[in-house]
PDB file of N, CA and C in Angstrom:
ATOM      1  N   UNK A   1     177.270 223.816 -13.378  1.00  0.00           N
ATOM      2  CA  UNK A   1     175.954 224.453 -13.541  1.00  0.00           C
ATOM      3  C   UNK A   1     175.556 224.480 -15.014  1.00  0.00           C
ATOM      4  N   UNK A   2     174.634 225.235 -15.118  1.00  0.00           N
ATOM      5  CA  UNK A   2     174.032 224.571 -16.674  1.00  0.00           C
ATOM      6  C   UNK A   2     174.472 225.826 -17.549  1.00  0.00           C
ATOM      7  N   UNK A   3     174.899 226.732 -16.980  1.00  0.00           N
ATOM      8  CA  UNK A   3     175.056 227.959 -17.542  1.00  0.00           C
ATOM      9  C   UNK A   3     177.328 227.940 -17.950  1.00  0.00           C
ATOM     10  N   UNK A   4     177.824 226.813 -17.413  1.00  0.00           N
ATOM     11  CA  UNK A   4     178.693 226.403 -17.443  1.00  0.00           C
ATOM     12  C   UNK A   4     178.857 225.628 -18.583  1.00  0.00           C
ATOM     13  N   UNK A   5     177.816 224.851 -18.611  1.00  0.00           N
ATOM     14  CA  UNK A   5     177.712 224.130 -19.922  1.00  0.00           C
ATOM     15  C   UNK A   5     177.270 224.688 -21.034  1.00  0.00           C
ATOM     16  N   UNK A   6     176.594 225.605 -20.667  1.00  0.00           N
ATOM     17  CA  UNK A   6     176.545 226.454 -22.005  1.00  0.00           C
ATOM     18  C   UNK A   6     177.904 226.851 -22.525  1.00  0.00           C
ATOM     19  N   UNK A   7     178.429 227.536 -21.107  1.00  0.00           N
ATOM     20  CA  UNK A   7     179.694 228.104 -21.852  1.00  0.00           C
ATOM     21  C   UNK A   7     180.399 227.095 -22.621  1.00  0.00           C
ATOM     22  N   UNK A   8     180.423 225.776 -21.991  1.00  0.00           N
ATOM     23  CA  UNK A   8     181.704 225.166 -22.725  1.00  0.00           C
ATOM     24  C   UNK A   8     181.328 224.452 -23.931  1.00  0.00           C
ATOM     25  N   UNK A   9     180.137 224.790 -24.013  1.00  0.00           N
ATOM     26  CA  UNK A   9     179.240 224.275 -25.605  1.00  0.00           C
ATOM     27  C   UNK A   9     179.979 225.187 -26.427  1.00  0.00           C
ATOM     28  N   UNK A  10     179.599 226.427 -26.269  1.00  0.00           N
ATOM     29  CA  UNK A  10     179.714 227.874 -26.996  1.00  0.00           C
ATOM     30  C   UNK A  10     181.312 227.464 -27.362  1.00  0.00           C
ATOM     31  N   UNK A  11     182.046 227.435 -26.315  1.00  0.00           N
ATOM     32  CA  UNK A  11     184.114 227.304 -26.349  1.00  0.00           C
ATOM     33  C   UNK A  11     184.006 226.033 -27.256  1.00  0.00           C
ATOM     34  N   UNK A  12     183.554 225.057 -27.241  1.00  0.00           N
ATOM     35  CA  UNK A  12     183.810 223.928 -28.467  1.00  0.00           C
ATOM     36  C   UNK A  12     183.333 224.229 -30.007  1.00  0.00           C
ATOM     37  N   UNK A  13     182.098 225.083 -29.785  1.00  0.00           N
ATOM     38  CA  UNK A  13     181.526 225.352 -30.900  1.00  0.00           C
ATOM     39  C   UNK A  13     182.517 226.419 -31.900  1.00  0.00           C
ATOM     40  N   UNK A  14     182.887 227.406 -30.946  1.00  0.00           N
ATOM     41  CA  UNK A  14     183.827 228.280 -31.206  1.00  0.00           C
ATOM     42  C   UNK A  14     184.963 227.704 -32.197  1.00  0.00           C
ATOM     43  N   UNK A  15     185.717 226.939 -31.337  1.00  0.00           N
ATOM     44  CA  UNK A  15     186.838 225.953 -31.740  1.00  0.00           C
ATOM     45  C   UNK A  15     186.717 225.592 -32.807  1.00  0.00           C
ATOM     46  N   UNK A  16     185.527 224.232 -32.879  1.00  0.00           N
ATOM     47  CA  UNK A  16     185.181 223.809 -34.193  1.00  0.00           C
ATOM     48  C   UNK A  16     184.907 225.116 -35.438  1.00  0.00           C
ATOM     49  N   UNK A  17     184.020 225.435 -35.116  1.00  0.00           N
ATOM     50  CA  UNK A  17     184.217 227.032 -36.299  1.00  0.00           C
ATOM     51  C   UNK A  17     185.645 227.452 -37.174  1.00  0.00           C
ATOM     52  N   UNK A  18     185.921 227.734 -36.160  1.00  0.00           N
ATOM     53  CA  UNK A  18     187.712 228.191 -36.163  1.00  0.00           C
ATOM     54  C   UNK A  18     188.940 227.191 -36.833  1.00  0.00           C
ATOM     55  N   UNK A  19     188.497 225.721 -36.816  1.00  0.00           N
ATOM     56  CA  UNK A  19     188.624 224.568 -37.068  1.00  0.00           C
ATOM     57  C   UNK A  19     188.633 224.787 -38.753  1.00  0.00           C
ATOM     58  N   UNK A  20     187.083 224.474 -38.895  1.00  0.00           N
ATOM     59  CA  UNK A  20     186.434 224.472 -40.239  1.00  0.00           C
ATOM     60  C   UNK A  20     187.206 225.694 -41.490  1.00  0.00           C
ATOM     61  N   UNK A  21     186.916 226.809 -40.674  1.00  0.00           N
ATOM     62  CA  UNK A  21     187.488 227.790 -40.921  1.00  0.00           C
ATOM     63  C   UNK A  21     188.861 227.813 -41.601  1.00  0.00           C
ATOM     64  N   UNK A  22     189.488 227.431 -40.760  1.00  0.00           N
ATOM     65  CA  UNK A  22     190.607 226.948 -41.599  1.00  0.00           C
ATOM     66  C   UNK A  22     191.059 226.092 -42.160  1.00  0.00           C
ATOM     67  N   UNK A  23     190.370 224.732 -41.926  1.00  0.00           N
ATOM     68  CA  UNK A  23     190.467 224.312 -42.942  1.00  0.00           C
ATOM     69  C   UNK A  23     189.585 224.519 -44.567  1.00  0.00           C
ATOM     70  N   UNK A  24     188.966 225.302 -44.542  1.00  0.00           N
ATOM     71  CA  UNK A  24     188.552 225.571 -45.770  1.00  0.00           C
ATOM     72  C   UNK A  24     189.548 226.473 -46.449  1.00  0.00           C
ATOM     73  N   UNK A  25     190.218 227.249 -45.845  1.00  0.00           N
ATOM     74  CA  UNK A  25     191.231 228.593 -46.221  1.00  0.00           C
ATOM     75  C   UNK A  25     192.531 227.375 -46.743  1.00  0.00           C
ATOM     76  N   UNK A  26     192.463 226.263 -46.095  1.00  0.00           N
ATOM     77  CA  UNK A  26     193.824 225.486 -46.564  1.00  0.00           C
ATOM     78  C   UNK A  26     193.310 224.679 -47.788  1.00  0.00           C
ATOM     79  N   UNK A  27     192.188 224.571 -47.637  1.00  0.00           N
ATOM     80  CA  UNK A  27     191.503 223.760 -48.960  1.00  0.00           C
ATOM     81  C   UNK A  27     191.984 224.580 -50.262  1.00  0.00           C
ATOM     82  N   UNK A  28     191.299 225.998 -49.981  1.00  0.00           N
ATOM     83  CA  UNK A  28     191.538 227.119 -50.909  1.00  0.00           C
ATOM     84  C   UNK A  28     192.988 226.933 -51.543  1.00  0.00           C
ATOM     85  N   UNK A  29     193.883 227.149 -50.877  1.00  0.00           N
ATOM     86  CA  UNK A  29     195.319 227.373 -51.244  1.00  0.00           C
ATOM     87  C   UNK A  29     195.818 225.919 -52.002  1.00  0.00           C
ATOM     88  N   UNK A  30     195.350 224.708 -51.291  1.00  0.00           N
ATOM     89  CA  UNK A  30     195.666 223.596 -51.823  1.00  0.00           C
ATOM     90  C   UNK A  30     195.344 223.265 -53.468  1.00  0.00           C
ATOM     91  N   UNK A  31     194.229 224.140 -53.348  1.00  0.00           N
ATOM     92  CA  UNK A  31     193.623 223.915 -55.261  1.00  0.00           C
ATOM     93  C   UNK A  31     194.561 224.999 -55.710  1.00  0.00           C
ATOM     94  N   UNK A  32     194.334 226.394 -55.526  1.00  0.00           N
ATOM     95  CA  UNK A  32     194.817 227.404 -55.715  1.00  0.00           C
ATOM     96  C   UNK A  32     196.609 226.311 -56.497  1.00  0.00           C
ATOM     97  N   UNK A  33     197.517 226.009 -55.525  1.00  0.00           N
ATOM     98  CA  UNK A  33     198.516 225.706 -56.046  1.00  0.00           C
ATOM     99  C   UNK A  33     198.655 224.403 -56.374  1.00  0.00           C
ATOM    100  N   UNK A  34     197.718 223.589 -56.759  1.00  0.00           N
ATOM    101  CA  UNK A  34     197.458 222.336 -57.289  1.00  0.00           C
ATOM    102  C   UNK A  34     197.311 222.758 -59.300  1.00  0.00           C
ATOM    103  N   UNK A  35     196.340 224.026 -58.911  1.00  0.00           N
ATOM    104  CA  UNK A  35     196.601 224.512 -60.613  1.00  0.00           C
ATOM    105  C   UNK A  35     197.403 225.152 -60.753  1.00  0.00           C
ATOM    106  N   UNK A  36     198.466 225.929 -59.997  1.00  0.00           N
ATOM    107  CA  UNK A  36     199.739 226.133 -60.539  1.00  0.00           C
ATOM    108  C   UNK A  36     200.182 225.305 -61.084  1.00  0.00           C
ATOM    109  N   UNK A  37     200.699 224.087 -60.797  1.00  0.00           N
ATOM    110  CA  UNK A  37     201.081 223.037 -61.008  1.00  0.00           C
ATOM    111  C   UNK A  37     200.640 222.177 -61.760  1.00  0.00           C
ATOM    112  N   UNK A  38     199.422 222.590 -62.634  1.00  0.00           N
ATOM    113  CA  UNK A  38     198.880 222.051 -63.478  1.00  0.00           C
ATOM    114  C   UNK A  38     198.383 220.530 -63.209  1.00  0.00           C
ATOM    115  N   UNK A  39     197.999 220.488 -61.478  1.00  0.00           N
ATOM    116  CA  UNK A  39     197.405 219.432 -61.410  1.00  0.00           C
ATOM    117  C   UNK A  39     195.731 219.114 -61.027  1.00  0.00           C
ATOM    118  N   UNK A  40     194.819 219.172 -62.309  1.00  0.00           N
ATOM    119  CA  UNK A  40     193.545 219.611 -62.311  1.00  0.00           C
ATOM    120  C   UNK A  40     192.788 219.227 -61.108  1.00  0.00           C
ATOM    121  N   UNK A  41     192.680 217.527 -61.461  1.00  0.00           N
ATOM    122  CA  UNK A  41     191.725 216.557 -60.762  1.00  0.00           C
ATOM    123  C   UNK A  41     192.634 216.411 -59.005  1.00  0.00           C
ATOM    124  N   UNK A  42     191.533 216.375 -58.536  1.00  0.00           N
ATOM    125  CA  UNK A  42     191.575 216.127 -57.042  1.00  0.00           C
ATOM    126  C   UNK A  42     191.911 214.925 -56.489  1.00  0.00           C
ATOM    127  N   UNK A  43     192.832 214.187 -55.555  1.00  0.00           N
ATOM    128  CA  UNK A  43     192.414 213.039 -55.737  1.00  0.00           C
ATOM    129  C   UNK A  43     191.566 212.771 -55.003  1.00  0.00           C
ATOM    130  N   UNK A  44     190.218 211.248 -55.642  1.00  0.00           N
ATOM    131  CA  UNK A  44     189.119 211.100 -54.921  1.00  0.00           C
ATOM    132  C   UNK A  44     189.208 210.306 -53.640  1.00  0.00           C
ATOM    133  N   UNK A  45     188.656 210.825 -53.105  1.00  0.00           N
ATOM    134  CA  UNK A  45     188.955 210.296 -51.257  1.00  0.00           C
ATOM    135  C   UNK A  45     187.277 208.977 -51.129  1.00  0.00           C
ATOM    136  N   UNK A  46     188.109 208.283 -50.535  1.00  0.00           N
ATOM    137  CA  UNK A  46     187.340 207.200 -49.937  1.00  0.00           C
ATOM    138  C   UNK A  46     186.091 207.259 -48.865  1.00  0.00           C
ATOM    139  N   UNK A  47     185.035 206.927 -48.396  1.00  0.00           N
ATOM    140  CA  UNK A  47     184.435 207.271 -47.154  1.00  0.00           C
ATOM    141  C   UNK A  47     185.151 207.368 -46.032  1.00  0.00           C
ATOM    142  N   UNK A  48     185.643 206.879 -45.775  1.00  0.00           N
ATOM    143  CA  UNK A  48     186.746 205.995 -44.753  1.00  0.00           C
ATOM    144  C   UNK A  48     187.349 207.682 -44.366  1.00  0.00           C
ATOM    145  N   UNK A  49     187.901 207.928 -45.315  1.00  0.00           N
ATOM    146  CA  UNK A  49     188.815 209.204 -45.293  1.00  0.00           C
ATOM    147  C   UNK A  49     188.461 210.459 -44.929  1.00  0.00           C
ATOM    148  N   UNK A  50     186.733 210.560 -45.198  1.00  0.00           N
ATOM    149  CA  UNK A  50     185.795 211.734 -44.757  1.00  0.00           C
ATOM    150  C   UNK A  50     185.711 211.550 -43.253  1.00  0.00           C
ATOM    151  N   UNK A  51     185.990 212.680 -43.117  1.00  0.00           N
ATOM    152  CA  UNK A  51     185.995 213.023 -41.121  1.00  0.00           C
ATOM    153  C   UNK A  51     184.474 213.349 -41.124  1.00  0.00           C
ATOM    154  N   UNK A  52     183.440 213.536 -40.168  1.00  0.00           N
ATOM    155  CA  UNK A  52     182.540 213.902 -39.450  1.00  0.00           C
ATOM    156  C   UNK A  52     182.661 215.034 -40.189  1.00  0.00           C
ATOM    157  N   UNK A  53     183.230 215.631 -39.606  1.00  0.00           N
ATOM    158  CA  UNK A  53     183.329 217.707 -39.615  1.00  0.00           C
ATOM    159  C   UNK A  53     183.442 218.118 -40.788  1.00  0.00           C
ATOM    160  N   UNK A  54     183.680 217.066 -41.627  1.00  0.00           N
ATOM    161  CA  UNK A  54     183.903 217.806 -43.517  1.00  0.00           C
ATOM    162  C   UNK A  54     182.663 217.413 -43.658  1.00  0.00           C
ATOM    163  N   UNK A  55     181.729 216.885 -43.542  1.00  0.00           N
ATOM    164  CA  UNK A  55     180.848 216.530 -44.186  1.00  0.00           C
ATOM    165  C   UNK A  55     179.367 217.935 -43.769  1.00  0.00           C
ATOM    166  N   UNK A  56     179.962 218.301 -42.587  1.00  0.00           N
ATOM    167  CA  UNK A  56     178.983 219.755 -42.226  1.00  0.00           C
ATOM    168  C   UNK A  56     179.833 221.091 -43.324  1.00  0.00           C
ATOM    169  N   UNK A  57     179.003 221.183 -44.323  1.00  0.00           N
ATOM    170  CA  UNK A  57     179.108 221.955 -45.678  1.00  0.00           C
ATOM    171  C   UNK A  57     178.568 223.524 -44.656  1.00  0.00           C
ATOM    172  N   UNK A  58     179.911 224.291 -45.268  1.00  0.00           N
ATOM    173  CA  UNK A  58     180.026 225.887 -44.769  1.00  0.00           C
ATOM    174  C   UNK A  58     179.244 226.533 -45.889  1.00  0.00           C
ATOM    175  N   UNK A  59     177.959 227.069 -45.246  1.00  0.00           N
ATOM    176  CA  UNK A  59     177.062 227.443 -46.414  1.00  0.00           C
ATOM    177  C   UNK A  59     177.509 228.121 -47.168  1.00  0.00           C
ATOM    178  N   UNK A  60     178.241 229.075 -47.002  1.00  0.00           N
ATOM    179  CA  UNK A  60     179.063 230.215 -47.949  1.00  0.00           C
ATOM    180  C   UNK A  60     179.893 229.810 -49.081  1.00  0.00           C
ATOM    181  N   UNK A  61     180.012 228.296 -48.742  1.00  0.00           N
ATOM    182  CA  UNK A  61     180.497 227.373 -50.023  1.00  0.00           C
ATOM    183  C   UNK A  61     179.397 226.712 -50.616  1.00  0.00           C
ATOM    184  N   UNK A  62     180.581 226.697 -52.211  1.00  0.00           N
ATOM    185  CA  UNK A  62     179.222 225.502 -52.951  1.00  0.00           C
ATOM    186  C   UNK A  62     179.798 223.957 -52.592  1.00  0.00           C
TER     187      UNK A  62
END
């Protein structure tokens, strides 16, 4: 039913959120102890290497 599909929109959307979510919290920690380590620069990633889902920017970030 269509109200089924809502739900399972909402349960993926959820997911993905939850997804993003953490991976931004692992992003965090990854710099976080990248400058412990006194290692400034990031390394630069290829297109190839960008997933879909990184490229939808979590507004709460710059």
């Amino acid at each position: 039913t269509r109200e089924n599909t809502i739900n399972g929109r909402r349960r993926m959307s959820n997911k993905l959120n939850s997804a993003l979510s953490e991976n931004n919290s692992l992003k965090e920690e990854n710099l976080s102890l990248r400058m412990q380590l006194g290692i400034s620069a990031l390394p630069s990633r290829t297109p190839d290497q960008t997933s879909e889902v990184e490229i939808i920017k979590d507004p709460a970030r710059k």
